[in-house]
Structures are given as structure tokens and as C-alpha cells.
C-alpha atoms as a PDB file:
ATOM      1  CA  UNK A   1      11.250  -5.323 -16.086  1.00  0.00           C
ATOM      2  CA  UNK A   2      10.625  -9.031 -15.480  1.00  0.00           C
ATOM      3  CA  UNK A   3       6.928 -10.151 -15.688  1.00  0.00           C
ATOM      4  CA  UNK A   4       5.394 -12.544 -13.107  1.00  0.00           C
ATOM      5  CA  UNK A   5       3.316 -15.267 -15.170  1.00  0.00           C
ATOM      6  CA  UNK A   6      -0.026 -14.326 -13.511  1.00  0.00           C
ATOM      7  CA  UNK A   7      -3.737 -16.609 -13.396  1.00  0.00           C
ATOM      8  CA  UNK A   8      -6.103 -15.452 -15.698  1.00  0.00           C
ATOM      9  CA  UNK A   9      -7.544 -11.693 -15.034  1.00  0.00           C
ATOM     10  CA  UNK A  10     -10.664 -11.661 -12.888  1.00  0.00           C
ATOM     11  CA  UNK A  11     -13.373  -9.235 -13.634  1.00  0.00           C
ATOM     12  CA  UNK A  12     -12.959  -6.146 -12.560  1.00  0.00           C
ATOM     13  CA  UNK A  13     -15.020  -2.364 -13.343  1.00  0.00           C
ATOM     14  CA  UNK A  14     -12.934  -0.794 -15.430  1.00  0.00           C
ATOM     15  CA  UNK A  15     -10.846  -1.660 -18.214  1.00  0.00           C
ATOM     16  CA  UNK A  16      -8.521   0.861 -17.044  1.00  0.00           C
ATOM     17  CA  UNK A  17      -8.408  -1.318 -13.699  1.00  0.00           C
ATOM     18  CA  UNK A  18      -6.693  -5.012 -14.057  1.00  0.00           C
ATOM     19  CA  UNK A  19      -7.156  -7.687 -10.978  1.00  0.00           C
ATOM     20  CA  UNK A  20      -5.127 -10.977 -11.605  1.00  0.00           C
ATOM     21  CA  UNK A  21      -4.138 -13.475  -9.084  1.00  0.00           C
ATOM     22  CA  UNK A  22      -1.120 -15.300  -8.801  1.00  0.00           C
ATOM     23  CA  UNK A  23      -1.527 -18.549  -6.329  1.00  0.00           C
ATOM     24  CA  UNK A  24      -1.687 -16.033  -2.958  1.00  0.00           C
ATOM     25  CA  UNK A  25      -1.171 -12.457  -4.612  1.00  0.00           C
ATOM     26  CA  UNK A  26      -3.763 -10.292  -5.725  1.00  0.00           C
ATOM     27  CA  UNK A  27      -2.527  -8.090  -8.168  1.00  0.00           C
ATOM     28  CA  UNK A  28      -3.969  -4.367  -8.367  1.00  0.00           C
ATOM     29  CA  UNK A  29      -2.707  -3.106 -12.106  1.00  0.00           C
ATOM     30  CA  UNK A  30      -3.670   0.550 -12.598  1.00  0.00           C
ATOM     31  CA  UNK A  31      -4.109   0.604 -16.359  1.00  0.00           C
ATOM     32  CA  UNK A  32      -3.958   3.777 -18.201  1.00  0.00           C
ATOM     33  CA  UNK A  33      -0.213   3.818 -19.399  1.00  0.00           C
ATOM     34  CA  UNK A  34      -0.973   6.062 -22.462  1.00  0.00           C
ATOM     35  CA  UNK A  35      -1.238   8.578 -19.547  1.00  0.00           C
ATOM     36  CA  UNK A  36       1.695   7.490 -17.246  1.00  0.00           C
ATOM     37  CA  UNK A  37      -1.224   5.400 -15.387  1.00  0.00           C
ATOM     38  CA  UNK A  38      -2.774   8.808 -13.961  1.00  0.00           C
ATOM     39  CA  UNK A  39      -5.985   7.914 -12.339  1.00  0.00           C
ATOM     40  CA  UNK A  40      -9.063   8.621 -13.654  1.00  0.00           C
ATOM     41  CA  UNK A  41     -12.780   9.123 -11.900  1.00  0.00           C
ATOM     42  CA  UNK A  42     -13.377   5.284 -12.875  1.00  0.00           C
ATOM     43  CA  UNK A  43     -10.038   3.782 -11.653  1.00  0.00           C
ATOM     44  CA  UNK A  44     -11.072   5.274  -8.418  1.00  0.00           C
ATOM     45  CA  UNK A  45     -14.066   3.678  -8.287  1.00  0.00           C
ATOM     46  CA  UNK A  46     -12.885   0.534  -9.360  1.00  0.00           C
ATOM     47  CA  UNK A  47     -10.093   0.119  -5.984  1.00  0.00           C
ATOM     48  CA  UNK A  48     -13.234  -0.763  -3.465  1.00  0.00           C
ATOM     49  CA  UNK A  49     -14.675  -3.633  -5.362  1.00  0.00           C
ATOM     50  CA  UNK A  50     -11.261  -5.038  -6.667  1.00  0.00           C
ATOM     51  CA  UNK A  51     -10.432  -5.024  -3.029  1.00  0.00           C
ATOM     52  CA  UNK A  52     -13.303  -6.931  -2.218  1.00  0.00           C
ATOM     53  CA  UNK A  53     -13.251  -9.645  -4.783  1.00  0.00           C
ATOM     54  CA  UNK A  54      -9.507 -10.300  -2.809  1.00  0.00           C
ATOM     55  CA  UNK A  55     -10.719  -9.879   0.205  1.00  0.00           C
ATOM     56  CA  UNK A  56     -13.353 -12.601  -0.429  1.00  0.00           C
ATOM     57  CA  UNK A  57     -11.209 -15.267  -2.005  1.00  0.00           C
ATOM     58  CA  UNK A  58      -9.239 -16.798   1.320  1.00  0.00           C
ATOM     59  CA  UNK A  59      -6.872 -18.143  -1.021  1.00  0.00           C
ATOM     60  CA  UNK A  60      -5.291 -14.642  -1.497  1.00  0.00           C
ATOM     61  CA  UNK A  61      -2.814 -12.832   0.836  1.00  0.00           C
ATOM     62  CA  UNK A  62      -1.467 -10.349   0.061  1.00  0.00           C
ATOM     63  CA  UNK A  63      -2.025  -8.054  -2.326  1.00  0.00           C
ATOM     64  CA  UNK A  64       0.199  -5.607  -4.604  1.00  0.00           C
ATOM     65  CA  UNK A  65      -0.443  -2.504  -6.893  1.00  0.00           C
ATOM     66  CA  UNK A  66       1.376  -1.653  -9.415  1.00  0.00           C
ATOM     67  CA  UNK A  67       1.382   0.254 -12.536  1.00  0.00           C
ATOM     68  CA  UNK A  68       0.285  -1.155 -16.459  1.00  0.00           C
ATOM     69  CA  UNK A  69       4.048  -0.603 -18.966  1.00  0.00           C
ATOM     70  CA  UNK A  70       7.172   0.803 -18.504  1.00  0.00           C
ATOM     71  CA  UNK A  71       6.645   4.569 -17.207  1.00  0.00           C
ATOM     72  CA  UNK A  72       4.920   5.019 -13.970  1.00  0.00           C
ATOM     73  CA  UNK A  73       3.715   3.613 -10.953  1.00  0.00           C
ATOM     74  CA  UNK A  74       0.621   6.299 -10.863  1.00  0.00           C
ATOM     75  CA  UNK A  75       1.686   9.848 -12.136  1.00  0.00           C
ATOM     76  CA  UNK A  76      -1.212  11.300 -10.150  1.00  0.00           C
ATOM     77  CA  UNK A  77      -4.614  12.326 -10.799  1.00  0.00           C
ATOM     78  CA  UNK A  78      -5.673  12.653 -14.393  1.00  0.00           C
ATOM     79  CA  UNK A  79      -5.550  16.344 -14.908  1.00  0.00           C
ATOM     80  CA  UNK A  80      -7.799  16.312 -18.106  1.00  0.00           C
ATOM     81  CA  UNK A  81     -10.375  15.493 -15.912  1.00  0.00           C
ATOM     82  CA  UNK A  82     -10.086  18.108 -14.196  1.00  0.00           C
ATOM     83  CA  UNK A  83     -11.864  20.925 -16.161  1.00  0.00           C
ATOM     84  CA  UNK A  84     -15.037  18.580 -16.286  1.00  0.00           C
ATOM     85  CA  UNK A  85     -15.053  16.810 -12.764  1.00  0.00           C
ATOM     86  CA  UNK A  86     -12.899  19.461 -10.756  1.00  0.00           C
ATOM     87  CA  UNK A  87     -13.803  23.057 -11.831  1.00  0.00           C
ATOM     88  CA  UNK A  88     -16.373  24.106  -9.041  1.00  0.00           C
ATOM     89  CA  UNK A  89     -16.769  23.836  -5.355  1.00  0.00           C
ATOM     90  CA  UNK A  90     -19.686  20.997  -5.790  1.00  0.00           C
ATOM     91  CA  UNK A  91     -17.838  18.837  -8.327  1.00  0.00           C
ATOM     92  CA  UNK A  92     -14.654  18.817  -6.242  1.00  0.00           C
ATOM     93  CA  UNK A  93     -16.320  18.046  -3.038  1.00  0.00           C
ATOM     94  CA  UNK A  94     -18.018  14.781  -5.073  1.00  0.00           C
ATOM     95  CA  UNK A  95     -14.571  13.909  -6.621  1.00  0.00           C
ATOM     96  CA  UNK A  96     -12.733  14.357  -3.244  1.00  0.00           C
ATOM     97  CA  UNK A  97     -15.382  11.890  -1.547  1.00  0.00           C
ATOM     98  CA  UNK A  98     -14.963   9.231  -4.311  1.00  0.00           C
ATOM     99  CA  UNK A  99     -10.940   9.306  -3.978  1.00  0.00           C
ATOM    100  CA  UNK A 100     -11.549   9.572  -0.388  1.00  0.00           C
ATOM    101  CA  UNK A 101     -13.555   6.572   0.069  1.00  0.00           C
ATOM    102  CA  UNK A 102     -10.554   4.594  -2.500  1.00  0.00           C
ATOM    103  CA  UNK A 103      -7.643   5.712  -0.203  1.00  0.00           C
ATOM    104  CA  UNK A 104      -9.731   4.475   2.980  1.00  0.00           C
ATOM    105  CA  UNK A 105     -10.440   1.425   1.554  1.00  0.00           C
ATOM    106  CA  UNK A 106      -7.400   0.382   0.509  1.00  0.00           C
ATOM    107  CA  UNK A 107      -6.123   1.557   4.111  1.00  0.00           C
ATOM    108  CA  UNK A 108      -8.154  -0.569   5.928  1.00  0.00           C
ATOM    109  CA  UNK A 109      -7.343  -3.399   3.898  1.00  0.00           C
ATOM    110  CA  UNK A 110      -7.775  -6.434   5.823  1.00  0.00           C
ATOM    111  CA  UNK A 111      -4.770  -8.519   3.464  1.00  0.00           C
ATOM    112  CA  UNK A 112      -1.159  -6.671   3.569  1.00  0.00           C
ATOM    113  CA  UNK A 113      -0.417  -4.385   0.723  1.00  0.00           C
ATOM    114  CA  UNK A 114       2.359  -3.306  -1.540  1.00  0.00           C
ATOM    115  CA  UNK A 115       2.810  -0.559  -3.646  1.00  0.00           C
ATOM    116  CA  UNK A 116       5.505  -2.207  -6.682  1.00  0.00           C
ATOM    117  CA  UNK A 117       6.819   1.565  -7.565  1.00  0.00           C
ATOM    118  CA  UNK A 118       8.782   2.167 -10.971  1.00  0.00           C
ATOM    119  CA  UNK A 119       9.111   5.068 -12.641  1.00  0.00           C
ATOM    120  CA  UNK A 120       6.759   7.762 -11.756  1.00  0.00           C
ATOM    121  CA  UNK A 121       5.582   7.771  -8.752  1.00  0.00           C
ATOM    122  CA  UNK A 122       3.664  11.539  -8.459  1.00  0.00           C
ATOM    123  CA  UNK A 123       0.852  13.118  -6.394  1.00  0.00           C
ATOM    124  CA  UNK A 124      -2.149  10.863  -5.798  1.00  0.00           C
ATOM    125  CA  UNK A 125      -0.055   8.082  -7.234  1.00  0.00           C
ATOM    126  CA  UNK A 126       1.999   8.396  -4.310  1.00  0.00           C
ATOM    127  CA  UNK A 127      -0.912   9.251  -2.048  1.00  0.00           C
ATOM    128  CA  UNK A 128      -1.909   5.599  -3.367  1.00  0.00           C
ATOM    129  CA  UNK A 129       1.620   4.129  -2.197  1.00  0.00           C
ATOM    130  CA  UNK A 130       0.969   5.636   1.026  1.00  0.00           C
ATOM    131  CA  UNK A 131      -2.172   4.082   1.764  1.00  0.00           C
ATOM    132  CA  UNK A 132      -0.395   0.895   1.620  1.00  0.00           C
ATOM    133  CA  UNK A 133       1.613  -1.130   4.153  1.00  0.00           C
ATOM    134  CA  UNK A 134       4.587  -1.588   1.931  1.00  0.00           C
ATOM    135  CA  UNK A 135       6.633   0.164  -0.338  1.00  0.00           C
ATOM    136  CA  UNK A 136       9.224  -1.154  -2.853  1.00  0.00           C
ATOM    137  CA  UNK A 137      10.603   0.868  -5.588  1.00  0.00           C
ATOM    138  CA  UNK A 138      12.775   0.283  -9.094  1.00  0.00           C
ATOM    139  CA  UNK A 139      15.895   2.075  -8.341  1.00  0.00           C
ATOM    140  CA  UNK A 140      14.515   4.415 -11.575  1.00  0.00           C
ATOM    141  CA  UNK A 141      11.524   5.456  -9.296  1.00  0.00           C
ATOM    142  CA  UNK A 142      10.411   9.189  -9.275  1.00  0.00           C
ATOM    143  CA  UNK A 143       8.548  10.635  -6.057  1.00  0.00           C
ATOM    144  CA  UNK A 144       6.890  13.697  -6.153  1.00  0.00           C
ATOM    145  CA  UNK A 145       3.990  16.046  -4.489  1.00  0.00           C
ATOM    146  CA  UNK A 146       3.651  18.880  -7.051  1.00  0.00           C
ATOM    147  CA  UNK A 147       0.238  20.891  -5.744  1.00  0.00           C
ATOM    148  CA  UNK A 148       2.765  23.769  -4.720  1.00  0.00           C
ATOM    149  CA  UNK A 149       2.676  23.519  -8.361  1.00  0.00           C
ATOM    150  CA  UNK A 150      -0.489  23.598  -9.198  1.00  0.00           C
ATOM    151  CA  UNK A 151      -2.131  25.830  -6.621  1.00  0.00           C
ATOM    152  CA  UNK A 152      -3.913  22.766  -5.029  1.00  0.00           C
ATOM    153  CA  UNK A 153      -4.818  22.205  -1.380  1.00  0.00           C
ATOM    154  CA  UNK A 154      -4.084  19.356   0.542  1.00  0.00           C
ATOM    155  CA  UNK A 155      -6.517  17.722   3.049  1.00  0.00           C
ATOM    156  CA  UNK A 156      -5.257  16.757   6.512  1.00  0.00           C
ATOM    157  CA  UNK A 157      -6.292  13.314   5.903  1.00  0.00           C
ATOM    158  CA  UNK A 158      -3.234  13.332   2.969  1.00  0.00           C
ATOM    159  CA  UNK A 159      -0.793  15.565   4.970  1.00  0.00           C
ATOM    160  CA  UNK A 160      -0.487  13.233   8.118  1.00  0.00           C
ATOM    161  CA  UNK A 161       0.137  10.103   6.263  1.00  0.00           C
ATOM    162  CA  UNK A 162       2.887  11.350   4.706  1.00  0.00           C
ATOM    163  CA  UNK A 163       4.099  13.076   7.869  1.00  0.00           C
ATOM    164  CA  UNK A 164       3.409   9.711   9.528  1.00  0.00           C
ATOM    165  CA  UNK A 165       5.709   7.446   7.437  1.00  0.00           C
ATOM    166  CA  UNK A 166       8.880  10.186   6.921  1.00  0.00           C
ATOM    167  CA  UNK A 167       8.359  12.455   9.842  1.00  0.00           C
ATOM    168  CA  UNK A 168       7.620  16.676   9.352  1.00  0.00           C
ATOM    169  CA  UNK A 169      10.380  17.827   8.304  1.00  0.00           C
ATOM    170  CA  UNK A 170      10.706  15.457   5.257  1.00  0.00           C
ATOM    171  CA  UNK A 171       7.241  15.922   4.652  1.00  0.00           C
ATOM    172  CA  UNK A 172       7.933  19.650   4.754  1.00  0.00           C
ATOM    173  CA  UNK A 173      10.158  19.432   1.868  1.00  0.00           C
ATOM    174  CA  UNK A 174       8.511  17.214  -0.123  1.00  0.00           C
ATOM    175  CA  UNK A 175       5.470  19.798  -0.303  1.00  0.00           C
ATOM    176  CA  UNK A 176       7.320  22.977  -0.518  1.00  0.00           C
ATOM    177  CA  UNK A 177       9.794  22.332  -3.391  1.00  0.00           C
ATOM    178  CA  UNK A 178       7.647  20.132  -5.427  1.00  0.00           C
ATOM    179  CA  UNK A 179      10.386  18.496  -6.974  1.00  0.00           C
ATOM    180  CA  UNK A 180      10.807  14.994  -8.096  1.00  0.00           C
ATOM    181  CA  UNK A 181      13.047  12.882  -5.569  1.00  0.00           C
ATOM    182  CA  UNK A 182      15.004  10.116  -6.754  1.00  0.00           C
ATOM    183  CA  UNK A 183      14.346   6.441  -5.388  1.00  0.00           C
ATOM    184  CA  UNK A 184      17.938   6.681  -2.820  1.00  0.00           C
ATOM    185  CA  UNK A 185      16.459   9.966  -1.591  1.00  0.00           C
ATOM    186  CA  UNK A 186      13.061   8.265  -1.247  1.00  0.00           C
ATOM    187  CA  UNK A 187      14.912   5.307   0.871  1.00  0.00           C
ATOM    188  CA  UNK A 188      16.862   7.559   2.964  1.00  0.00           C
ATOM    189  CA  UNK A 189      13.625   8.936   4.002  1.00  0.00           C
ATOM    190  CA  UNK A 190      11.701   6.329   4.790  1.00  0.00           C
ATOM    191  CA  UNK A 191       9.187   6.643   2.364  1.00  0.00           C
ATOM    192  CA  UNK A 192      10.151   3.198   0.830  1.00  0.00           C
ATOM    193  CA  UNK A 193      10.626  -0.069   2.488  1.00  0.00           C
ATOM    194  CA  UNK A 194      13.235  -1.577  -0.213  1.00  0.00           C
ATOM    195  CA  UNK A 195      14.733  -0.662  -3.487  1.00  0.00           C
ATOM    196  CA  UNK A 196      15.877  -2.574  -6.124  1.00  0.00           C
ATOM    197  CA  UNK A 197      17.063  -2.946  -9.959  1.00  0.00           C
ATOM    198  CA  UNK A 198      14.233  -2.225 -12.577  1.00  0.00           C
ATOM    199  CA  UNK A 199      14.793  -5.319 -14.073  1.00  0.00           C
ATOM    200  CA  UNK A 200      14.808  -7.708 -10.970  1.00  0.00           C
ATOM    201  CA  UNK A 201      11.908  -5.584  -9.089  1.00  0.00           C
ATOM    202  CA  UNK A 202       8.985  -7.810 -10.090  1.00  0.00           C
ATOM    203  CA  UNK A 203      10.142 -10.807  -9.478  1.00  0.00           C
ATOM    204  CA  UNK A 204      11.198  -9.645  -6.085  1.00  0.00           C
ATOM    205  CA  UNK A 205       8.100  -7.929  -4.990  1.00  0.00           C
ATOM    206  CA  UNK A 206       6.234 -11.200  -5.874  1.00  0.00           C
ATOM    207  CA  UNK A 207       8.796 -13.644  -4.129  1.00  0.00           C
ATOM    208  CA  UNK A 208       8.461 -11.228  -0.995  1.00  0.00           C
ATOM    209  CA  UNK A 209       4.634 -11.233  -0.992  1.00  0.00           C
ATOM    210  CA  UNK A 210       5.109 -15.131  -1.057  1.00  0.00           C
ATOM    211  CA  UNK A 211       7.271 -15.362   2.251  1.00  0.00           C
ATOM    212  CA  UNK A 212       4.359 -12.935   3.462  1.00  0.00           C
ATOM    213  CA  UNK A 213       1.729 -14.992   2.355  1.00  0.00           C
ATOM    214  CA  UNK A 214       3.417 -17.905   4.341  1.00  0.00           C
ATOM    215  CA  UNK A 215       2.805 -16.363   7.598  1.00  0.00           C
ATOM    216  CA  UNK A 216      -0.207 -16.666   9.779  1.00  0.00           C
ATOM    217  CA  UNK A 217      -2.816 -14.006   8.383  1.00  0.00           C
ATOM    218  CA  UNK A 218      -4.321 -13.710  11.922  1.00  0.00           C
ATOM    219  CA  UNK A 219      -1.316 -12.225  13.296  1.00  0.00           C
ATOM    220  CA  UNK A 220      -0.586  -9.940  10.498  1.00  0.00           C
ATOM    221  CA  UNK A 221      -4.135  -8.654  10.298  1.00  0.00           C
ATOM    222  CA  UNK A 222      -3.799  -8.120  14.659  1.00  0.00           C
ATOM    223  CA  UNK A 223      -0.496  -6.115  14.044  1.00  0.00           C
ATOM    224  CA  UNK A 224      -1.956  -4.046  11.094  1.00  0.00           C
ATOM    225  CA  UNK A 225      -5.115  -3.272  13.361  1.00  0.00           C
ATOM    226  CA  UNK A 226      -2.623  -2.031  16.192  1.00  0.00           C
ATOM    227  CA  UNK A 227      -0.254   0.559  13.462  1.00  0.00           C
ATOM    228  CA  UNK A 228      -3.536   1.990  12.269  1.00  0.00           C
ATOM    229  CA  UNK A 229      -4.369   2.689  16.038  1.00  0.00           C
ATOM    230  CA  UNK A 230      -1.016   4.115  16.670  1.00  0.00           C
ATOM    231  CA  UNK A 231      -1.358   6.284  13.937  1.00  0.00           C
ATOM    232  CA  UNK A 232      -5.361   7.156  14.769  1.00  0.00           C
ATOM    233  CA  UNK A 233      -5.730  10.394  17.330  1.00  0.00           C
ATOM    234  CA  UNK A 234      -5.388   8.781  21.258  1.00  0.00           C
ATOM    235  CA  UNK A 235      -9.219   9.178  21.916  1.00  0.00           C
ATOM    236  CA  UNK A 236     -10.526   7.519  19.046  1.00  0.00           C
ATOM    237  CA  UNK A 237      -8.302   4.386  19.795  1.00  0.00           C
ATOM    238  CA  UNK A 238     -10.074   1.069  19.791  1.00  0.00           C
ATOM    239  CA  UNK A 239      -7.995  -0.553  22.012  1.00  0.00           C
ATOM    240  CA  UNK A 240     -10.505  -3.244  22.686  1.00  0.00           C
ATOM    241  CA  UNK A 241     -10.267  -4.533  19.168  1.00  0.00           C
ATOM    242  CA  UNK A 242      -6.852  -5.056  18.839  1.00  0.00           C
ATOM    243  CA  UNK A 243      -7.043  -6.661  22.154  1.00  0.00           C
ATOM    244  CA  UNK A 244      -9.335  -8.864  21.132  1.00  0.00           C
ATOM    245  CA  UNK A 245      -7.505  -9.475  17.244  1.00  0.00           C
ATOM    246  CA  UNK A 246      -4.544 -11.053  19.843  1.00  0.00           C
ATOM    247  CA  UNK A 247      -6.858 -12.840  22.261  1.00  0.00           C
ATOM    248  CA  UNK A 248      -8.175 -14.412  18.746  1.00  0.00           C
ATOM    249  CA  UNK A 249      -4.298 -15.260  17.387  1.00  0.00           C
ATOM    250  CA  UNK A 250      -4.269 -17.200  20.970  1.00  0.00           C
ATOM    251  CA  UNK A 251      -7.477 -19.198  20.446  1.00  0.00           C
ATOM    252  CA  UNK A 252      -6.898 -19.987  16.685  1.00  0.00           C
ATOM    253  CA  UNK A 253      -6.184 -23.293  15.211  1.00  0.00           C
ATOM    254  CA  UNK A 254      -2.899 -21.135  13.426  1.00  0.00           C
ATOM    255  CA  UNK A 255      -1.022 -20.997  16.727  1.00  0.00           C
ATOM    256  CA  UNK A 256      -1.932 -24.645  17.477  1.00  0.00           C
ATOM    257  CA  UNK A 257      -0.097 -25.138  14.132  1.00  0.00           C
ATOM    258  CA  UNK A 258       3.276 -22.768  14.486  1.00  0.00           C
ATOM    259  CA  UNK A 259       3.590 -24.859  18.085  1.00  0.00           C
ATOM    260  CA  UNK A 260       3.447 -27.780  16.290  1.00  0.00           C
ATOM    261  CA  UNK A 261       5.663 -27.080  13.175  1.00  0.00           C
ATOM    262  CA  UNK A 262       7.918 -25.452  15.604  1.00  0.00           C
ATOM    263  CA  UNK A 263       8.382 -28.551  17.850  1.00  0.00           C
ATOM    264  CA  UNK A 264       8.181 -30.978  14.547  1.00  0.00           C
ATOM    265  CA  UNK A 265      10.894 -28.855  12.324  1.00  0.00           C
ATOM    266  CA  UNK A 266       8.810 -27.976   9.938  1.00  0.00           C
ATOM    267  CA  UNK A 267       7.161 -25.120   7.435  1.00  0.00           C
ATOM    268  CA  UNK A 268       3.524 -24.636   9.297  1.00  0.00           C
ATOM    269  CA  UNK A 269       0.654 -24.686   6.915  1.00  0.00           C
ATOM    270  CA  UNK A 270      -1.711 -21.550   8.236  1.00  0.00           C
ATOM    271  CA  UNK A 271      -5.325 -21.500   7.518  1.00  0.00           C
ATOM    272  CA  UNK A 272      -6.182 -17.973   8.753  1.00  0.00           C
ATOM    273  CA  UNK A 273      -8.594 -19.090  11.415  1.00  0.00           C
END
């Protein structure tokens, strides 16, 4: 695969956890590859603050997650964890909360996200994907939900965003056979946004997070605010806030600026306020 030339690594709380930025890109590298970059307790742990390091530097974006080698994306949870952190009622409950609070927090994101997916691409590793806005795969991608497998439950929470992005009856089949699905199968789904060669997908994830990155952040965070309440129950809509993210997009000094490039023929320069 073609490597990006990235900025230095920033600090981040976990060495299994790398943050790097590139210009406007955050990059997100889960770092385990001796284990097909399954995530353990600590890389958990580690997504909220990483996220807030980018969120806090207005010089980045967009950010994009993707796996440390050659393997795998994420090829789920770290099962040799499990004995010690996921053997009784109480210790699932705490590791449940910790993921929890990782999956929510890279939801509500307030920067775009993209999952960069090659090779494996399994259980929470694609419950990881899913939490972001994007997907782009290799075309040697694997996609997977094996707890039919492994006797596991699945939380609602984790069952409607998949049913959300490839409807119930895909969702239906990806949970009862367990089986790995290749990255065509995971296009004709819908469960990625784009596939391309191994070798070129790098490269293109990080030139299409730079046309992102050109566009007014204003708008994009207004339109991410309105999915998430499209895909929140009708009664706990806050229609009021995404009202008001596109009464802000109308007041900014952004939209003063795409007039103006508009009318002058040229690239506008948005300063996300």
C-alpha cells in the first residue's frame, strides 16, 4: 500500500494508539498489528482524547482511521482479553461502557470521518467503521460480524447502525451467517462508500479528505447534525439545533466568502466561522 508522508506523531495514550497529522487530516492509526489491530481495553480508551486533541487544533478537518501494517483494518475486539476483562456480568457491563462511550464519541465527531478499510475488517472493527461518516475499502477488504460465532449478544445501539447504513435484510445476513464478505459484496450493499486497489487506497483516501477539507466546515458539521437526527428516534429529535447549525452557515463569514469566490472565479478560502 502507498504511505502518505505524515507530520510528526502527536502524543497520544497508548502506544497501541498513533495520532499524526497531515496539513488538514488527522490520522487515527489503531496500532496492534501483531494482533490484526484487534482492539484492546486501552485502544478504547485512547479514541476520546485522540479525538479531542483534533477536535481542538482548527487546522484539522477531517479525520481518518485506519489500521497499523498490512493485515487489517480492526479484526475486532481482542479476544485474549476477554477471560480477564469479559468473564462476568460486572466486568462486561464496565467493558461495554468504555467501548460504548469510544463508539459515541467518535459518532458525534464534530470533523468528518473515514474509516481507510484493508484487509480485515471484523466485528468491533467494523462496528468502528460504522461509527464513521465514510467508508472506503482496499478491494482485498474482509467484512465480517462473527458473534453468531461466538455466542455473543449484540446491543441495539450496534444492531441499528448497521441496519441504518445497509437496510434489514442485509443486516440480517450479515449476523446470521457470520461469514466474511468480500469488499464488491460490501459495495453492493452499501456498507462502503468507495473501493479501490490496495496499492492506490492511501493515497486516495488522503487526496479525498483534502477536497473535503476544502469545503466550508460549517456546512458539513450542519448536515452531519441533521443525518444523526434522521437516524435518532422522531421524539428525541433536536430539530432546533440543526435549525440553528443552518441559521449559523447563513450568518458566517464562510458564506460571505463562497459568494465572493463564486462571483470572483475563484477557490474560496473557508475559515470555519
Amino acid at each position: 500500500m502507498k504511505k502518505v508522508k505524515k507530520d510528526a506523531a502527536m502524543i497520544s495514550p497508548s502506544e497501541r494508539m498513533i495520532a499524526e497529522k497531515d496539513g488538514a487530516i488527522g490520522w487515527m492509526v489503531f496500532n496492534n498489528p501483531a494482533r490484526r489491530n484487534a482492539i484492546s481495553l486501552d485502544m478504547w480508551q485512547a479514541i476520546p482524547p485522540i479525538l479531542d486533541a483534533f477536535e481542538q487544533d482548527s487546522e484539522i478537518r477531517v479525520v481518518v482511521l485506519k489500521g497499523a501494517g498490512d493485515q487489517a483494518f480492526i479484526s475486532g475486539a481482542d479476544i485474549s482479553q476477554f477471560e480477564q476483562q469479559r468473564s462476568s456480568a460486572e466486568t462486561v457491563a464496565q467493558y461495554d461502557k468504555i467501548a460504548e462511550t469510544a463508539g459515541a464519541r467518535l459518532q458525534e465527531s464534530r470533523k468528518p470521518t473515514i474509516a481507510m478499510i484493508h484487509g480485515f475488517c471484523i466485528g468491533g472493527g467494523l462496528g468502528v467503521a460504522l461509527q464513521c461518516d465514510l467508508r472506503i475499502a482496499a478491494d482485498n477488504a474482509r467484512f465480517a460480524v462473527p458473534a453468531a460465532k461466538l455466542g455473543l449478544g449484540y446491543r441495539w445501539g450496534g444492531v441499528k447502525k448497521l441496519v441504518d447504513t445497509v437496510g434489514p435484510a442485509y443486516a440480517k445476513e450479515i449476523f446470521f451467517t457470520a461469514r466474511q464478505f468480500d469488499a464488491a459484496e460490501a459495495l453492493t450493499m452499501g456498507l462502503v462508500n468507495r473501493v479501490r486497489p490496495v496499492a492506490e487506497l492511501e493515497s486516495y483516501v488522503a487526496d479525498y479528505a483534502a477536497r473535503i477539507a476544502e469545503n466550508a466546515p460549517m456546512t458539513i458539521g450542519a448536515v452531519k447534525l441533521a443525518v444523526a437526527a434522521w437516524a435518532t428516534d422522531p421524539d428525541k429529535r433536536d430539530l432546533a439545533a440543526c435549525q440553528a447549525a443552518v441559521d449559523a452557515c447563513f450568518a458566517s463569514a464562510d458564506y460571505v466568502e463562497g459568494r465572493a469566490a463564486f462571483m470572483q472565479k475563484r477557490k474560496p478560502a473557508f475559515k470555519g466561522r
